[in-house]
C-alpha atoms as a PDB file:
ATOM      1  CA  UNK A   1     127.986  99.113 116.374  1.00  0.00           C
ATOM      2  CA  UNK A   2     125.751 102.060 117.464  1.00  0.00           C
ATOM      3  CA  UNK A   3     126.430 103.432 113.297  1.00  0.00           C
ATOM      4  CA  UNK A   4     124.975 100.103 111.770  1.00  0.00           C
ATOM      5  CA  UNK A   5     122.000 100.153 114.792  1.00  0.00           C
ATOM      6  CA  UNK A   6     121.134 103.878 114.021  1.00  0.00           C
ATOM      7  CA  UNK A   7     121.515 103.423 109.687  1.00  0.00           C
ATOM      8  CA  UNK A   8     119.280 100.089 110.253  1.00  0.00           C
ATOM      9  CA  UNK A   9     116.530 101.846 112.094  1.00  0.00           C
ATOM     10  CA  UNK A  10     116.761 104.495 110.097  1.00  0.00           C
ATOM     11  CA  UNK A  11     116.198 102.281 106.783  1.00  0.00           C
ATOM     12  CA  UNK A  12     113.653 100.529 108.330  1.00  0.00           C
ATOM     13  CA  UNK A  13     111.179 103.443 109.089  1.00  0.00           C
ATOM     14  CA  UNK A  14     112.069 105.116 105.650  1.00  0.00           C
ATOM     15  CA  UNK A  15     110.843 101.856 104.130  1.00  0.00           C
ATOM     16  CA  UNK A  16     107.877 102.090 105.961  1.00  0.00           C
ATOM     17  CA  UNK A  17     107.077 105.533 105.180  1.00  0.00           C
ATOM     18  CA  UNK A  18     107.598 104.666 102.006  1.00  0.00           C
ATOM     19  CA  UNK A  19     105.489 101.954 102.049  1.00  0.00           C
ATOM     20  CA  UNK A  20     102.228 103.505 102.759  1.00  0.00           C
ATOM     21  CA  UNK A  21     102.375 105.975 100.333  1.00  0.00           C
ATOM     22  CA  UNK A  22     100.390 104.495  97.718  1.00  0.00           C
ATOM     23  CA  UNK A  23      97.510 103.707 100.303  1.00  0.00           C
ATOM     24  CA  UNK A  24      97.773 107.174 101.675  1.00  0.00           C
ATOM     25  CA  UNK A  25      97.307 108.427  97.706  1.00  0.00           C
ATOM     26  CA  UNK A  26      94.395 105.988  96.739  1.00  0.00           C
ATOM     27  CA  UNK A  27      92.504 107.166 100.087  1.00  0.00           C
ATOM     28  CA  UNK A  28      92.864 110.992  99.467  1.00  0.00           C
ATOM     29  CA  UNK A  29      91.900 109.951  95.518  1.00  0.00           C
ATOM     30  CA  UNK A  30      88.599 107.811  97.288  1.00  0.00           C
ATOM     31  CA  UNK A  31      87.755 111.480  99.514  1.00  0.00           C
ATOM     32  CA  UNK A  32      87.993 113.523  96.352  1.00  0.00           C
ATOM     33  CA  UNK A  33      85.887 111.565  94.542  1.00  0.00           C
ATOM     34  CA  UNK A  34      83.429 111.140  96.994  1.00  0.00           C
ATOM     35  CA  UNK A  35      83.339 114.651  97.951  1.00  0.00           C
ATOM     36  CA  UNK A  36      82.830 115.563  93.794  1.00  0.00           C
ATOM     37  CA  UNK A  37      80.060 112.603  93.541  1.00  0.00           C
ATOM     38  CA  UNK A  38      78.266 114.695  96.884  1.00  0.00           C
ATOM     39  CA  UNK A  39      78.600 118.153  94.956  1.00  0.00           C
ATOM     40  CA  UNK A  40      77.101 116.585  91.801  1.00  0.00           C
ATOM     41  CA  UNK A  41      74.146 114.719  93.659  1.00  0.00           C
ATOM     42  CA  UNK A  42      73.353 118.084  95.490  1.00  0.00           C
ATOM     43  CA  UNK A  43      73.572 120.453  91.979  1.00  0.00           C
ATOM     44  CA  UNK A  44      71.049 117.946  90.618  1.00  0.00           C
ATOM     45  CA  UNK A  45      68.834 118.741  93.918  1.00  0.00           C
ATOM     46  CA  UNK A  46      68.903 122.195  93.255  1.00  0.00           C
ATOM     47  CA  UNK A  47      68.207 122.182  89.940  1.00  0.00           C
ATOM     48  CA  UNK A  48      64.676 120.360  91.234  1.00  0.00           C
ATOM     49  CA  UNK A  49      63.937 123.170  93.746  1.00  0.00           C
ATOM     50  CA  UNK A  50      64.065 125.552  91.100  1.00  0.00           C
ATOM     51  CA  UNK A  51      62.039 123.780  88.333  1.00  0.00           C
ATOM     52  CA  UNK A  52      58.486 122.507  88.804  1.00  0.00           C
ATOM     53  CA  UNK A  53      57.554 119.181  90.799  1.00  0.00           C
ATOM     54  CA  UNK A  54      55.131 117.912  88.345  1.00  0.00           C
ATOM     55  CA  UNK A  55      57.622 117.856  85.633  1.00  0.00           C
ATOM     56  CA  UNK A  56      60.263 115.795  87.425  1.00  0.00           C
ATOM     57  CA  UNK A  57      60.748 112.396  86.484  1.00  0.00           C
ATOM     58  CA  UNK A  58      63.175 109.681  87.577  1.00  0.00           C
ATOM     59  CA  UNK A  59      65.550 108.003  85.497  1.00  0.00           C
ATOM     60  CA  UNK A  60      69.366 108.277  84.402  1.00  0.00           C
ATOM     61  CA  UNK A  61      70.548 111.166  83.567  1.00  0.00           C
ATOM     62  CA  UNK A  62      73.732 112.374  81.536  1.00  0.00           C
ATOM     63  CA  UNK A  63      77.175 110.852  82.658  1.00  0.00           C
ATOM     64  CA  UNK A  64      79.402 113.528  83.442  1.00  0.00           C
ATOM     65  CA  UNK A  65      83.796 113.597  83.547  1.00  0.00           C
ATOM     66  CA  UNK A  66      85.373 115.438  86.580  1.00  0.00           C
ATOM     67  CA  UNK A  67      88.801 114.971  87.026  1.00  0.00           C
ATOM     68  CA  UNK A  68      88.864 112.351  84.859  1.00  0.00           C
ATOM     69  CA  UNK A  69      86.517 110.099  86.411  1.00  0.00           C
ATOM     70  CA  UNK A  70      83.002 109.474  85.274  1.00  0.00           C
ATOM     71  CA  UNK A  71      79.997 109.573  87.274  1.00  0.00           C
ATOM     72  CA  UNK A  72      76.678 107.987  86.038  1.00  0.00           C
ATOM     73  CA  UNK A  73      73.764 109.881  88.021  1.00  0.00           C
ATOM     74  CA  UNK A  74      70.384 108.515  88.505  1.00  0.00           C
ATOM     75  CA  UNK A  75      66.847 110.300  90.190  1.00  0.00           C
ATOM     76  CA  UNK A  76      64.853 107.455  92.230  1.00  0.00           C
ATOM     77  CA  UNK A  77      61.201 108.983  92.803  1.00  0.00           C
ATOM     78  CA  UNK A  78      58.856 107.371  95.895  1.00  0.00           C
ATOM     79  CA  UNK A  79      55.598 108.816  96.230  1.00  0.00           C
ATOM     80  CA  UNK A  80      54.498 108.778 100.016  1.00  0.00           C
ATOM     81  CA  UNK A  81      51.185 107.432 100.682  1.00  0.00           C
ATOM     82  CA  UNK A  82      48.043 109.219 100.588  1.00  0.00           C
ATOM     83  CA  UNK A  83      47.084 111.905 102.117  1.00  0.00           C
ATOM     84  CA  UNK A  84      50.143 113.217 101.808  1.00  0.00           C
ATOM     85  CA  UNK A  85      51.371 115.434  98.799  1.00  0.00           C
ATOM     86  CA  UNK A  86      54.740 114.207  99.527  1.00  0.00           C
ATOM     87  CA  UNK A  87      57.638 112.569  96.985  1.00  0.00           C
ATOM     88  CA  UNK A  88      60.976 110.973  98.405  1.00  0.00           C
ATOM     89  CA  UNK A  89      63.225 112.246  95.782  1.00  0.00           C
ATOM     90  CA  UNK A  90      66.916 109.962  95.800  1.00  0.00           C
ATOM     91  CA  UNK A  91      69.774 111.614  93.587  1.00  0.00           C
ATOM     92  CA  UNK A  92      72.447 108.885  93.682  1.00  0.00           C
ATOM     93  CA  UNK A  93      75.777 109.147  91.812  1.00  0.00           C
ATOM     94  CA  UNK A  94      77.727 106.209  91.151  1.00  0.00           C
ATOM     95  CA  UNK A  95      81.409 105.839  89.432  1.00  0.00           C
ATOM     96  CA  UNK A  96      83.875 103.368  89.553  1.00  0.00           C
ATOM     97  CA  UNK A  97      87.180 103.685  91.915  1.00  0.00           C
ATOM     98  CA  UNK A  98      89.665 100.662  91.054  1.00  0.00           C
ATOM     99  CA  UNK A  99      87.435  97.529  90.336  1.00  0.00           C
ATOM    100  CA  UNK A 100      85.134  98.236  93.058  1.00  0.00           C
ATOM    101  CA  UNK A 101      82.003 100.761  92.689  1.00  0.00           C
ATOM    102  CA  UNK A 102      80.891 103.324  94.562  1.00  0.00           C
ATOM    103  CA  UNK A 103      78.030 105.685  95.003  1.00  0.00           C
ATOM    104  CA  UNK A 104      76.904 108.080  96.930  1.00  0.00           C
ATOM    105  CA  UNK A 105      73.471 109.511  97.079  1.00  0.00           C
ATOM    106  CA  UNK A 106      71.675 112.939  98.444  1.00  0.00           C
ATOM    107  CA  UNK A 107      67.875 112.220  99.446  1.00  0.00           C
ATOM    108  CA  UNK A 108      65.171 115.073 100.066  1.00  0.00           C
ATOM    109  CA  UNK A 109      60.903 114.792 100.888  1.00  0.00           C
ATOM    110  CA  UNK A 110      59.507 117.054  98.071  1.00  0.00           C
ATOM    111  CA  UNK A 111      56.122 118.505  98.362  1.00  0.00           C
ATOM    112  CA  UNK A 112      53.889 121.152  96.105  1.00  0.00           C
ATOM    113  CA  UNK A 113      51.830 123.477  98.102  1.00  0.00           C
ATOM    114  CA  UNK A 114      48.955 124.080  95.512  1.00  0.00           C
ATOM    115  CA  UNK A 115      47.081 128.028  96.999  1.00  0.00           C
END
């Protein structure tokens, strides 16, 4: 009796354990993804710094494939209101994870010093 107890509980949690494995692999999939949309949002953010703030313009920009997944990356401009030099720059990255999409986005205040 204590055999077909033990084998039976035993089944049961293996079953289980089984059982979330697919979640548990679509959720690290999710953080990976996320955490490569992040990377990509901040590279384009970078690239700003170093080029010239009058020449920036919003807009799409090239998809790029990581991993197999494409990312379609967009700069949002928002100039602040007067007197300040100021522009709200919004690098969001969007993909698509199942049916559902996502998007993440890295935001910085931009300003020219003109000496």
């Amino acid at each position: 009796m204590e055999i077909i107890l033990t084998v039976t509980i035993v089944g049961m949690s293996l079953t289980l354990l089984v059982g979330l494995m697919p979640g548990a692999s679509l959720s690290s999939k999710l953080a990976r993804q996320r955490v490569l949309a992040g990377n990509l949002a901040q590279d384009v953010l970078e690239g700003i710094y170093r080029d010239d703030l009058g020449s920036l313009a919003g807009g799409p920009l090239d998809r790029v494939t990581v991993e197999g997944t494409d990312f379609e990356r967009r700069i949002d401009l928002t100039p602040q209101t007067p007197p300040s030099l100021a522009v709200r720059v919004r690098v969001v990255v969007a993909w698509k994870h199942g049916k559902q999409q996502r998007s993440v986005f890295r935001e910085q205040f931009l300003c020219e010093l003109h000496r």
